[in-house]
PDB file of N, CA and C in Angstrom:
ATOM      1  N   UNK A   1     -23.805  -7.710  40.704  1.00  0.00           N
ATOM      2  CA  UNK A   1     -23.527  -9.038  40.182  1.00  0.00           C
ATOM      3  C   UNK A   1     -22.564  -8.928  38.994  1.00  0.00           C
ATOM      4  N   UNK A   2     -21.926  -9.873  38.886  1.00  0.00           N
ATOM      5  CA  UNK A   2     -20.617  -9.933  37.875  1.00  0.00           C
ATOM      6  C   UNK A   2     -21.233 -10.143  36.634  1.00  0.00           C
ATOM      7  N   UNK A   3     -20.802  -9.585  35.154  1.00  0.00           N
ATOM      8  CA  UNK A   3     -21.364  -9.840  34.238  1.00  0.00           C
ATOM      9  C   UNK A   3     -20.074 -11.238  33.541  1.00  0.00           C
ATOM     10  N   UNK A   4     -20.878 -11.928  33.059  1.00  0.00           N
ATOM     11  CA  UNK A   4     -20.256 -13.238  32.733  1.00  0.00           C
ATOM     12  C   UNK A   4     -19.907 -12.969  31.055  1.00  0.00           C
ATOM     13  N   UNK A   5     -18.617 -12.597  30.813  1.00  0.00           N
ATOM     14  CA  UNK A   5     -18.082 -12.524  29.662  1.00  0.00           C
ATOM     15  C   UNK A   5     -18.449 -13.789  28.322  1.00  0.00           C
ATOM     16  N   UNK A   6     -18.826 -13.308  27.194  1.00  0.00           N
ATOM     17  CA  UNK A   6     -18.319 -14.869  26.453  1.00  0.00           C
ATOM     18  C   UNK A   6     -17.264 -15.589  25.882  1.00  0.00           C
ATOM     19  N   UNK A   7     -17.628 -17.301  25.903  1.00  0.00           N
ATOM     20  CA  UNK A   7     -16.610 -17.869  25.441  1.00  0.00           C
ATOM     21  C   UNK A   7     -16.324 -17.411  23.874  1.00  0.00           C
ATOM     22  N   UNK A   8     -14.793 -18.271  24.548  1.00  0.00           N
ATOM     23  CA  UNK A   8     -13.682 -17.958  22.861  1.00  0.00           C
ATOM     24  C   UNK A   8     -14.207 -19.061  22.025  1.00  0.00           C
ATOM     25  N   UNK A   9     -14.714 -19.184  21.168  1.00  0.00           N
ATOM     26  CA  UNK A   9     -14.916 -21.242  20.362  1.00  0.00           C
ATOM     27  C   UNK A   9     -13.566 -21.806  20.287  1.00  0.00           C
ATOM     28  N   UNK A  10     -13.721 -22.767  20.377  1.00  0.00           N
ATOM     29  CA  UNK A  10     -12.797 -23.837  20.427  1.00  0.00           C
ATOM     30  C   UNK A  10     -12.330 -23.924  19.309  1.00  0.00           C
ATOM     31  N   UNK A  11     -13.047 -23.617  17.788  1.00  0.00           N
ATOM     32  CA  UNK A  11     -12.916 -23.947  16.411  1.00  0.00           C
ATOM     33  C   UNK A  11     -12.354 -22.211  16.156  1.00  0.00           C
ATOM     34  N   UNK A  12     -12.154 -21.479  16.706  1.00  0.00           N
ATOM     35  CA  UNK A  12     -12.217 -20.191  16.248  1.00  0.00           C
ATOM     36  C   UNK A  12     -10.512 -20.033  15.728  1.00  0.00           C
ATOM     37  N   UNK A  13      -9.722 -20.741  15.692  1.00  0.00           N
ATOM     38  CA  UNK A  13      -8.129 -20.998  15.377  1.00  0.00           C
ATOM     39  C   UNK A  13      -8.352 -21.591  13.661  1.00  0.00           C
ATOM     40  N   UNK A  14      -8.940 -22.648  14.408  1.00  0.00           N
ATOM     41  CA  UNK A  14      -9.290 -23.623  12.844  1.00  0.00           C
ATOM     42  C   UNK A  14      -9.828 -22.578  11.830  1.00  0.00           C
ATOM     43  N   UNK A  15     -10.963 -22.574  12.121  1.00  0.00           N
ATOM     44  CA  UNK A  15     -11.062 -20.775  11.198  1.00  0.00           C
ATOM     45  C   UNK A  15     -10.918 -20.285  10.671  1.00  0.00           C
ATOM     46  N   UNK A  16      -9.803 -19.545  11.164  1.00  0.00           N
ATOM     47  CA  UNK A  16      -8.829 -18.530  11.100  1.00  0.00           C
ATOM     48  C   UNK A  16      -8.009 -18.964   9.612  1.00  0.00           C
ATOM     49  N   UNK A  17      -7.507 -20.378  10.814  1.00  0.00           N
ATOM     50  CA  UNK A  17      -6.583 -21.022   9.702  1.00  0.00           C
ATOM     51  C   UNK A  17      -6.913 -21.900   7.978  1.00  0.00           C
ATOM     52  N   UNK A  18      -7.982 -21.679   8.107  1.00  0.00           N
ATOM     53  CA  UNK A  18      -9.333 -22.319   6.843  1.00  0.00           C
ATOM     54  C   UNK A  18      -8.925 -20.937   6.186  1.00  0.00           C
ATOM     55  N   UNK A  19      -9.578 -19.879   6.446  1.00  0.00           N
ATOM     56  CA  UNK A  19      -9.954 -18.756   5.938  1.00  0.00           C
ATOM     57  C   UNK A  19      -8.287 -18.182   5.214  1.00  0.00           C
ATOM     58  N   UNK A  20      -7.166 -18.307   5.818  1.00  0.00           N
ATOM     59  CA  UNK A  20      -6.221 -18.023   5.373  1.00  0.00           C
ATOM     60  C   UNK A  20      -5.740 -18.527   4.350  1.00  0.00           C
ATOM     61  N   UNK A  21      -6.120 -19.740   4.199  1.00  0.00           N
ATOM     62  CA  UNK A  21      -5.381 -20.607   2.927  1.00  0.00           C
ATOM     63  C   UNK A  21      -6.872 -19.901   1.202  1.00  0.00           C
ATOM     64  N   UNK A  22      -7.949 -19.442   1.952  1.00  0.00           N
ATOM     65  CA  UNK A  22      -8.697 -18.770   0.982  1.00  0.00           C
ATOM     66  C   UNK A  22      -8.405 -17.590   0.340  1.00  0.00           C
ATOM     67  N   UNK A  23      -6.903 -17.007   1.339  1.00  0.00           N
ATOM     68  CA  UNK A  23      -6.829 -15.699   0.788  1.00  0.00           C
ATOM     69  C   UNK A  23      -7.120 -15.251  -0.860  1.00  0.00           C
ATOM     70  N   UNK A  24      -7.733 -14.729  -1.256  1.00  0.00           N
ATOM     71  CA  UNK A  24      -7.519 -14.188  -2.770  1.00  0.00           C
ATOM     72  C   UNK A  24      -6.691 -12.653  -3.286  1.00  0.00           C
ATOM     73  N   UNK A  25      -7.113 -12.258  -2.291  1.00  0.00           N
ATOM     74  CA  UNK A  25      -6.825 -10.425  -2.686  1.00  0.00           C
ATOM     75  C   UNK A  25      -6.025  -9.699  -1.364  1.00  0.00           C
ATOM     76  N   UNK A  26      -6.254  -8.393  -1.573  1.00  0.00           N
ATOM     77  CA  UNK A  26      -5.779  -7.923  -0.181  1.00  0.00           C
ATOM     78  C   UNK A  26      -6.583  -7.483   0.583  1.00  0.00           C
ATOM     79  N   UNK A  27      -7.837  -7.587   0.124  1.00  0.00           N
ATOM     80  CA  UNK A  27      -9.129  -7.230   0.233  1.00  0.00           C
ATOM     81  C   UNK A  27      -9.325  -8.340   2.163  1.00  0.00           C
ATOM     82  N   UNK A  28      -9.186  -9.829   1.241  1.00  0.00           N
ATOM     83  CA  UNK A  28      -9.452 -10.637   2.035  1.00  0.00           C
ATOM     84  C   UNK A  28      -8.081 -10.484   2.862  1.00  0.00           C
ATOM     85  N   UNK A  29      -7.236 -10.453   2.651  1.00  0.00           N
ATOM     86  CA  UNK A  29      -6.122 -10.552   3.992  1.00  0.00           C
ATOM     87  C   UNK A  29      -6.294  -9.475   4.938  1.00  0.00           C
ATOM     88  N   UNK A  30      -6.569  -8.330   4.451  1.00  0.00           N
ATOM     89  CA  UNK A  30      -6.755  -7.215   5.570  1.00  0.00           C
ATOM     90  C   UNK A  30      -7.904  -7.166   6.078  1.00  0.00           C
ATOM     91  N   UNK A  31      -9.157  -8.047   5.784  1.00  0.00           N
ATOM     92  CA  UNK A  31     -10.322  -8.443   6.926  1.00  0.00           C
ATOM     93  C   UNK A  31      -9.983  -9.591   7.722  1.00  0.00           C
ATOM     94  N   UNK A  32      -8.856 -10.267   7.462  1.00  0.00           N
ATOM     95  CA  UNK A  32      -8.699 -11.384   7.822  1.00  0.00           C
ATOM     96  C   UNK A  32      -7.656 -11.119   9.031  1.00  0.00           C
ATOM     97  N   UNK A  33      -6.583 -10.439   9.060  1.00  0.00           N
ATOM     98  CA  UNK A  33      -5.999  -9.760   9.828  1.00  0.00           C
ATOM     99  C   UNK A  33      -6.809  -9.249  10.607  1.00  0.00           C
ATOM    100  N   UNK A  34      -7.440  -7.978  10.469  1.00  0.00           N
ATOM    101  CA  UNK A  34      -8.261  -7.557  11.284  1.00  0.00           C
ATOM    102  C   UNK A  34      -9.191  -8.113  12.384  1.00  0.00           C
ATOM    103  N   UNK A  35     -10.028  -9.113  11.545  1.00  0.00           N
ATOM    104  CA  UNK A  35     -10.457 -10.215  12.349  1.00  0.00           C
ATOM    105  C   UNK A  35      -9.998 -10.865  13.418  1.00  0.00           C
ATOM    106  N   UNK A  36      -8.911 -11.426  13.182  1.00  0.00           N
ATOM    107  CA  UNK A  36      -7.661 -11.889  13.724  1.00  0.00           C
ATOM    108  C   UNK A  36      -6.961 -11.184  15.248  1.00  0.00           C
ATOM    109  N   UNK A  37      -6.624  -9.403  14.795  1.00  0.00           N
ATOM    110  CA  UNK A  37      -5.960  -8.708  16.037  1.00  0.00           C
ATOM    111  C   UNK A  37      -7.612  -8.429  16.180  1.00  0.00           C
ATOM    112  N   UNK A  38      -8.829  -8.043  16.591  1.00  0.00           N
ATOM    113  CA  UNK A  38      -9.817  -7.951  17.265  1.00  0.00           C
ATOM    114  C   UNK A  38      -9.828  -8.951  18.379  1.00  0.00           C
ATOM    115  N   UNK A  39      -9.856 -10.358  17.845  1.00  0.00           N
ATOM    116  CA  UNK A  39     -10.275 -11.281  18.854  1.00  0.00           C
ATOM    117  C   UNK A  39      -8.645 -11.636  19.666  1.00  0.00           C
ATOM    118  N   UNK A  40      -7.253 -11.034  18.953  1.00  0.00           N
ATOM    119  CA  UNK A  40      -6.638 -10.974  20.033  1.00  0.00           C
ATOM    120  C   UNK A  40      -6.204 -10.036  21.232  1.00  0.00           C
ATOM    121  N   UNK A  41      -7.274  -9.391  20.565  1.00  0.00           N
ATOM    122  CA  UNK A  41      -7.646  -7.820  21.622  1.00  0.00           C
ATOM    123  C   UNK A  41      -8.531  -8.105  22.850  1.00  0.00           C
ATOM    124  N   UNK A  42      -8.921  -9.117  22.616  1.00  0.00           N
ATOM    125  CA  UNK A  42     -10.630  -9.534  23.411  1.00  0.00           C
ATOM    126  C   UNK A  42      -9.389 -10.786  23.922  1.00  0.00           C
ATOM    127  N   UNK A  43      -8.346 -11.940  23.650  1.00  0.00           N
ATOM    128  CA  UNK A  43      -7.942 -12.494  24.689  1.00  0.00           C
ATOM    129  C   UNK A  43      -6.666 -11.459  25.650  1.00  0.00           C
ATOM    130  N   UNK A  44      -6.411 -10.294  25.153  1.00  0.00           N
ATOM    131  CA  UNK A  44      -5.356 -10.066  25.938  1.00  0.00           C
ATOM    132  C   UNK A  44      -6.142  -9.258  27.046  1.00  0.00           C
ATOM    133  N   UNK A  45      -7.250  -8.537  26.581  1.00  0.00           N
ATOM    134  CA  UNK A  45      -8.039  -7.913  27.977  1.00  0.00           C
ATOM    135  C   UNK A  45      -9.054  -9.170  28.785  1.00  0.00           C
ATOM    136  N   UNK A  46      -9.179 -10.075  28.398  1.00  0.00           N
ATOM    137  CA  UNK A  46      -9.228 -11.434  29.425  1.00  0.00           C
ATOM    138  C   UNK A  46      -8.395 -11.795  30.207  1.00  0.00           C
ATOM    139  N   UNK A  47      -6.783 -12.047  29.821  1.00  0.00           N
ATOM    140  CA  UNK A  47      -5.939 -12.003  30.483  1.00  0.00           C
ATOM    141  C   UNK A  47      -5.906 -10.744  31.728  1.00  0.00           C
ATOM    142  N   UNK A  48      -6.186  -9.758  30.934  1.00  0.00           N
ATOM    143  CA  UNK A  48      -5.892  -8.706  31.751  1.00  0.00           C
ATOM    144  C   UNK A  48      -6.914  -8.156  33.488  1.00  0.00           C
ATOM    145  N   UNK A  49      -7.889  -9.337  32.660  1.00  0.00           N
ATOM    146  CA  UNK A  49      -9.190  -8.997  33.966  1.00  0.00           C
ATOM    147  C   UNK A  49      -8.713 -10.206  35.146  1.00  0.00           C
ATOM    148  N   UNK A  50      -8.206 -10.695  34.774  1.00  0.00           N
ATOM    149  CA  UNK A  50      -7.820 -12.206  35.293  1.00  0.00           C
ATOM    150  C   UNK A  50      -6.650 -11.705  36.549  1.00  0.00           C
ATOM    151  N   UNK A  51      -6.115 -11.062  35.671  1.00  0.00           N
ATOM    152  CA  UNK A  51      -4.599 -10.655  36.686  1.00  0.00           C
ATOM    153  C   UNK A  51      -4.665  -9.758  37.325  1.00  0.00           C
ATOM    154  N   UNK A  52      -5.758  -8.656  37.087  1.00  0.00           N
ATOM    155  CA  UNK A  52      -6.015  -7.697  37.931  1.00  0.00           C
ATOM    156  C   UNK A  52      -6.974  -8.330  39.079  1.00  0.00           C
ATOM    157  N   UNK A  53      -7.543  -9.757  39.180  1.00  0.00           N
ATOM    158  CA  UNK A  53      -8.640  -9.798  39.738  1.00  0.00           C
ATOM    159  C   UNK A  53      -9.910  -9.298  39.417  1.00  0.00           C
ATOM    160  N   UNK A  54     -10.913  -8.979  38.250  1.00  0.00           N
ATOM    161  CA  UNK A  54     -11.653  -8.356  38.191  1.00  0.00           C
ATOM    162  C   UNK A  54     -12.891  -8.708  39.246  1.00  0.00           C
ATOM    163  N   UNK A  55     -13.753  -8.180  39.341  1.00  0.00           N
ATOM    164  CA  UNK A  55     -15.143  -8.820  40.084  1.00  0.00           C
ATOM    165  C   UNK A  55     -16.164  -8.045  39.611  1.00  0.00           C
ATOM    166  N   UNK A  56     -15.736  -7.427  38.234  1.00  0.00           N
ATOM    167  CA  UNK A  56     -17.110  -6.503  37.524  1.00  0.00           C
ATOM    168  C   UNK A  56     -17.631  -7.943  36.522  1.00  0.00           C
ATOM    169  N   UNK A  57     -16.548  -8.627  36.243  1.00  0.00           N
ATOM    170  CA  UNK A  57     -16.292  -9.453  34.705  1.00  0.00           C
ATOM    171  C   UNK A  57     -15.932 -11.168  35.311  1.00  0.00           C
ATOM    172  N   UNK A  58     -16.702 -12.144  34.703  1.00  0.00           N
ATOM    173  CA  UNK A  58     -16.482 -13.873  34.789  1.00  0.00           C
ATOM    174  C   UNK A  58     -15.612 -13.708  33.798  1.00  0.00           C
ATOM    175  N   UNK A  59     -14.264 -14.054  33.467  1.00  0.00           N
ATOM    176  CA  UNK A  59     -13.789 -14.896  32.269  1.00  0.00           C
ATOM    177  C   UNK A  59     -14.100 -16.360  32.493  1.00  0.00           C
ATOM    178  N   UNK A  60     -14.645 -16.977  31.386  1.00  0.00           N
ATOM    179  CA  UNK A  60     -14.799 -17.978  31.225  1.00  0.00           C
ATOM    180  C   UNK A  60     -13.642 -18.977  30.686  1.00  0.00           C
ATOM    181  N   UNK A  61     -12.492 -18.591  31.014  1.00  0.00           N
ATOM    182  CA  UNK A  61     -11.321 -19.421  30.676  1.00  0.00           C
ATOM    183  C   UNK A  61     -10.352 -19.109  31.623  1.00  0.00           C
ATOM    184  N   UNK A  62      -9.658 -20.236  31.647  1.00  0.00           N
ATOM    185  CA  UNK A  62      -8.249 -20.094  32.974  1.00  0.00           C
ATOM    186  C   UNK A  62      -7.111 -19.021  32.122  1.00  0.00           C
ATOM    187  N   UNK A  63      -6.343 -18.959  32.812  1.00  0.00           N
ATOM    188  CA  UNK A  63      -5.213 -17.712  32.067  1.00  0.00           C
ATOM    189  C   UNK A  63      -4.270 -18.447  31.253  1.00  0.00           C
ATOM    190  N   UNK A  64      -4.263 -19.402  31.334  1.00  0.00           N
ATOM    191  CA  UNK A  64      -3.298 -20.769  30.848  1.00  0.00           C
ATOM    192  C   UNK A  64      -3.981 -20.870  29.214  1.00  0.00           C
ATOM    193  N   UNK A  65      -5.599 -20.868  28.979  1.00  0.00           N
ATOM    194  CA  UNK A  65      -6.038 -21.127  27.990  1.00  0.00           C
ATOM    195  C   UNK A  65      -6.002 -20.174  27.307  1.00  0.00           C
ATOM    196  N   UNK A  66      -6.187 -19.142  27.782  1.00  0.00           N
ATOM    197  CA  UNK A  66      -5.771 -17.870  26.951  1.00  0.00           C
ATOM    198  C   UNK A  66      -4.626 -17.340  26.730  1.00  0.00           C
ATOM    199  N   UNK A  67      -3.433 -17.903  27.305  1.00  0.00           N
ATOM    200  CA  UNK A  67      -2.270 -17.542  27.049  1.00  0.00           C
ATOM    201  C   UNK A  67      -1.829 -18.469  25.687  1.00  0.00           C
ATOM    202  N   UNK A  68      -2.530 -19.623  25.495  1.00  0.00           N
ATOM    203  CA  UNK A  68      -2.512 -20.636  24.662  1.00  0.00           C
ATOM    204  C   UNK A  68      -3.156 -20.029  22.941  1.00  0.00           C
ATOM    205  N   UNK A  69      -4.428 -19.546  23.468  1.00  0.00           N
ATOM    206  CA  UNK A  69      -5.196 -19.452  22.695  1.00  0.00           C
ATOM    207  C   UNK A  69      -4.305 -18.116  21.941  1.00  0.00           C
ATOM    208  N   UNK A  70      -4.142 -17.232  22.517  1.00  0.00           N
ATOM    209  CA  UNK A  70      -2.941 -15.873  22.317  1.00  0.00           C
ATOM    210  C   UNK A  70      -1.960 -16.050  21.334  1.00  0.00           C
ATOM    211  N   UNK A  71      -1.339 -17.260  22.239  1.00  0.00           N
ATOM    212  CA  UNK A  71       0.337 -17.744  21.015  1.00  0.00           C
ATOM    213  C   UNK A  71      -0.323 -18.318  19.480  1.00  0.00           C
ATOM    214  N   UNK A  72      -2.039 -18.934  19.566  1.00  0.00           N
ATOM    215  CA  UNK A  72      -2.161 -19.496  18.143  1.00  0.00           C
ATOM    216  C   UNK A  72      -2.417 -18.292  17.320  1.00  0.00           C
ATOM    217  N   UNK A  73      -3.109 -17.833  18.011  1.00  0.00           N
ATOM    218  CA  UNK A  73      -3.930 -16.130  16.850  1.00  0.00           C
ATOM    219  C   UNK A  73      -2.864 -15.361  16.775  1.00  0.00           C
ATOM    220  N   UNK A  74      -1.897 -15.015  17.601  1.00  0.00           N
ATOM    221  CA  UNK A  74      -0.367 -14.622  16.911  1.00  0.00           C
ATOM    222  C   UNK A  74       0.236 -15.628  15.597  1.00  0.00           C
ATOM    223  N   UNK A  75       0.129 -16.818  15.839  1.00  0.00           N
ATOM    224  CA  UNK A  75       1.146 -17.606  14.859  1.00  0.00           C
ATOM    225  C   UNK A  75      -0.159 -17.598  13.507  1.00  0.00           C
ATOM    226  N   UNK A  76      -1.332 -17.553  13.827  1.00  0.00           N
ATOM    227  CA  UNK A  76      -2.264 -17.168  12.385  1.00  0.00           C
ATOM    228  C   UNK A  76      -2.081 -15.829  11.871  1.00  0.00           C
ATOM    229  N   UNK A  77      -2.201 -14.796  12.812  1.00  0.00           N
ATOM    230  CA  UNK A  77      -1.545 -13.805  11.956  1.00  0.00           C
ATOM    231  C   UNK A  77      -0.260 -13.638  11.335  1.00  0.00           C
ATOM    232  N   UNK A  78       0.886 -14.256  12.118  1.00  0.00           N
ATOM    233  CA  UNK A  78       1.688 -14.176  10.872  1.00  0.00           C
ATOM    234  C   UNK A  78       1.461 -14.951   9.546  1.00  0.00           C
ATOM    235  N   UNK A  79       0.940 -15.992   9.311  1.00  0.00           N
ATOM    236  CA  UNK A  79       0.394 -17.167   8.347  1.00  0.00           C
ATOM    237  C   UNK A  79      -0.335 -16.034   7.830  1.00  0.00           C
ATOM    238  N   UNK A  80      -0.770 -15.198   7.757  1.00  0.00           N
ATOM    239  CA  UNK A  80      -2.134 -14.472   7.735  1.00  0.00           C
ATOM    240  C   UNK A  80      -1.300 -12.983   6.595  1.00  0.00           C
ATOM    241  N   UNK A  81      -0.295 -12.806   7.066  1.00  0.00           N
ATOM    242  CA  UNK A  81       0.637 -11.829   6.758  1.00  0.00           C
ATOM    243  C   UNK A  81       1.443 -12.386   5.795  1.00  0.00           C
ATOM    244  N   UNK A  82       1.972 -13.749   5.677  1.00  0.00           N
ATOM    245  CA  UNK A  82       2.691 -13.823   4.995  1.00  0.00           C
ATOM    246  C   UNK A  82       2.136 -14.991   3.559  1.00  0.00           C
ATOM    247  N   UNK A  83       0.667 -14.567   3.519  1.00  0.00           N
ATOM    248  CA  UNK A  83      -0.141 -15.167   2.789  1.00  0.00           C
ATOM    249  C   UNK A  83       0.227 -14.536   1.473  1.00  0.00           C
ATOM    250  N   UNK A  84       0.422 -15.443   0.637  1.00  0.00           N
ATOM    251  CA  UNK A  84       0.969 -14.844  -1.242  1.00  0.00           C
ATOM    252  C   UNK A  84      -0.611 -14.539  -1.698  1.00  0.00           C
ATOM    253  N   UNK A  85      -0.623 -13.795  -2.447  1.00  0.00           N
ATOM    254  CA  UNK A  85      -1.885 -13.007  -3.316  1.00  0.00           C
ATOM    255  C   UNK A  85      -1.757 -13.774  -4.564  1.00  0.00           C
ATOM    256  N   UNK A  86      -2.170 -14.326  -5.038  1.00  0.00           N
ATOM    257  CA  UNK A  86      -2.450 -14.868  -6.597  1.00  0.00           C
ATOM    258  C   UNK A  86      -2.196 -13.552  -7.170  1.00  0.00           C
ATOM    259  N   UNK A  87      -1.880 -13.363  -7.867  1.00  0.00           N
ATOM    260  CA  UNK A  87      -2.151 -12.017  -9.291  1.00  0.00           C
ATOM    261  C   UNK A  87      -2.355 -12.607 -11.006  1.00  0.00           C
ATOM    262  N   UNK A  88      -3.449 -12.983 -10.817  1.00  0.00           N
ATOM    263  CA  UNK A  88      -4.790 -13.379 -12.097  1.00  0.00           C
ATOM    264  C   UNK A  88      -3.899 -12.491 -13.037  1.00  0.00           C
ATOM    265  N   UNK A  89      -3.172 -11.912 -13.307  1.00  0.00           N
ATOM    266  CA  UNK A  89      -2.468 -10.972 -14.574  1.00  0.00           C
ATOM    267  C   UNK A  89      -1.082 -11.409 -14.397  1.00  0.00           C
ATOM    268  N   UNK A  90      -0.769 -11.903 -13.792  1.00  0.00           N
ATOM    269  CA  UNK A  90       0.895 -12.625 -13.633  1.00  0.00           C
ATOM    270  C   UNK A  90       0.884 -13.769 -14.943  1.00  0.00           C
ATOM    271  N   UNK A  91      -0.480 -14.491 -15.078  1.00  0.00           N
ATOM    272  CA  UNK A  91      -0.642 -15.452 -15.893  1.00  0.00           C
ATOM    273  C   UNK A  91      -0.953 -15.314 -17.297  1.00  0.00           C
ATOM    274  N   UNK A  92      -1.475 -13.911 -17.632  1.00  0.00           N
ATOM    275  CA  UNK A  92      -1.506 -13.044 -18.978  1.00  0.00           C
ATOM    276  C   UNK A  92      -0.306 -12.683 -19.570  1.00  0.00           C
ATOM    277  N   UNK A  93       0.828 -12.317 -18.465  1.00  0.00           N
ATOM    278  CA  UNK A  93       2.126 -11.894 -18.921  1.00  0.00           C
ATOM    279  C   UNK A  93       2.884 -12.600 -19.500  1.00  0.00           C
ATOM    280  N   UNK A  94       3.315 -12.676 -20.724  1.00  0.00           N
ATOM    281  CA  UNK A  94       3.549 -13.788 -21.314  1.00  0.00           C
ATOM    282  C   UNK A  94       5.416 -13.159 -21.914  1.00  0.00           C
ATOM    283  N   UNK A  95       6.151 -14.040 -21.121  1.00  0.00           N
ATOM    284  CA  UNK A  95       7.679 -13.362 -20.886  1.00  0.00           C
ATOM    285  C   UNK A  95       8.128 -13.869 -22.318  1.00  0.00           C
ATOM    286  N   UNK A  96       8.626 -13.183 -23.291  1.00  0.00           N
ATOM    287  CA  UNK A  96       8.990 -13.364 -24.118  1.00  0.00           C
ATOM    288  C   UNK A  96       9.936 -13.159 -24.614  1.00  0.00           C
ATOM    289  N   UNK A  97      11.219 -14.182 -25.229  1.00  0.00           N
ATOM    290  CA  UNK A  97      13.116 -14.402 -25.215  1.00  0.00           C
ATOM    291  C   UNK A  97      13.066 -12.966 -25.815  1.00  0.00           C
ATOM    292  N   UNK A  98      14.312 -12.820 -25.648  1.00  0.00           N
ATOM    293  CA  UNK A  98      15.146 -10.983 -26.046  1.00  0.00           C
ATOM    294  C   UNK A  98      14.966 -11.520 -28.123  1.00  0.00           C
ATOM    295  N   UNK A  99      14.786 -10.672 -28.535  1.00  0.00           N
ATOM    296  CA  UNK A  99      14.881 -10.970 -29.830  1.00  0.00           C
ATOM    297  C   UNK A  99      13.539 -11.209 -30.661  1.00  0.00           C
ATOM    298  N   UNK A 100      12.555 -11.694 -30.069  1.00  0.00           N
ATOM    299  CA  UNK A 100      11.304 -12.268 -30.204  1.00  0.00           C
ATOM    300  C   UNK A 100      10.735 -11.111 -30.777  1.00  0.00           C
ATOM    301  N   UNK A 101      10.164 -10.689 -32.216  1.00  0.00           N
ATOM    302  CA  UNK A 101       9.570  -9.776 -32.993  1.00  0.00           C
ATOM    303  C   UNK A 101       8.110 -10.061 -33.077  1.00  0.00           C
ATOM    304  N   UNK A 102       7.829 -11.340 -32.290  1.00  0.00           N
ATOM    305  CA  UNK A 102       5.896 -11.583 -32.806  1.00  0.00           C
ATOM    306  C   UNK A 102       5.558 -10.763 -32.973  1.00  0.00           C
TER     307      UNK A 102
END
């Protein structure tokens, strides 16, 4: 009997895209990334059971939705990559004119 894979959530983009605008550190971007290419590891071998025909594995999505779902978790990882880091000490640095003896 075929083992019936699980679904992708529907909210799992939204997410993504929540969690990115939280970035703080690099801490959080490189779990967030990570996060990110995992579950687009898990739609490209869906795709991949799909096109081979599997009959070990149910995907529970057409190839259309996962080709969909694919192009968003690509376009979050770049959002994801090109997320600015606050630097909490950028705001201590206090640039001071040429000449300035304080």
């Amino acid at each position: 009997m075929a083992e019936k894979l699980k679904r992708i959530p529907n909210d799992l983009v939204s997410y993504i895209q929540i969690e990115t605008e939280a970035v703080k550190d690099a801490n959080d971007k490189m779990i967030l990334s990570s996060y990110t290419l995992g579950k687009l590891d898990m739609v490209n071998w869906y795709i991949q059971l799909l096109e081979v025909g599997s009959e070990k594995y149910v995907v529970p999505h057409t190839k259309q939705q996962l080709q969909n779902i694919r192009s968003h978790l690509m376009a979050c990882h770049e959002m994801i990559m090109g997320a600015k880091i606050i630097n909490h000490r950028d705001r201590l640095d206090i640039k001071y004119p040429k000449g300035y003896e304080g």
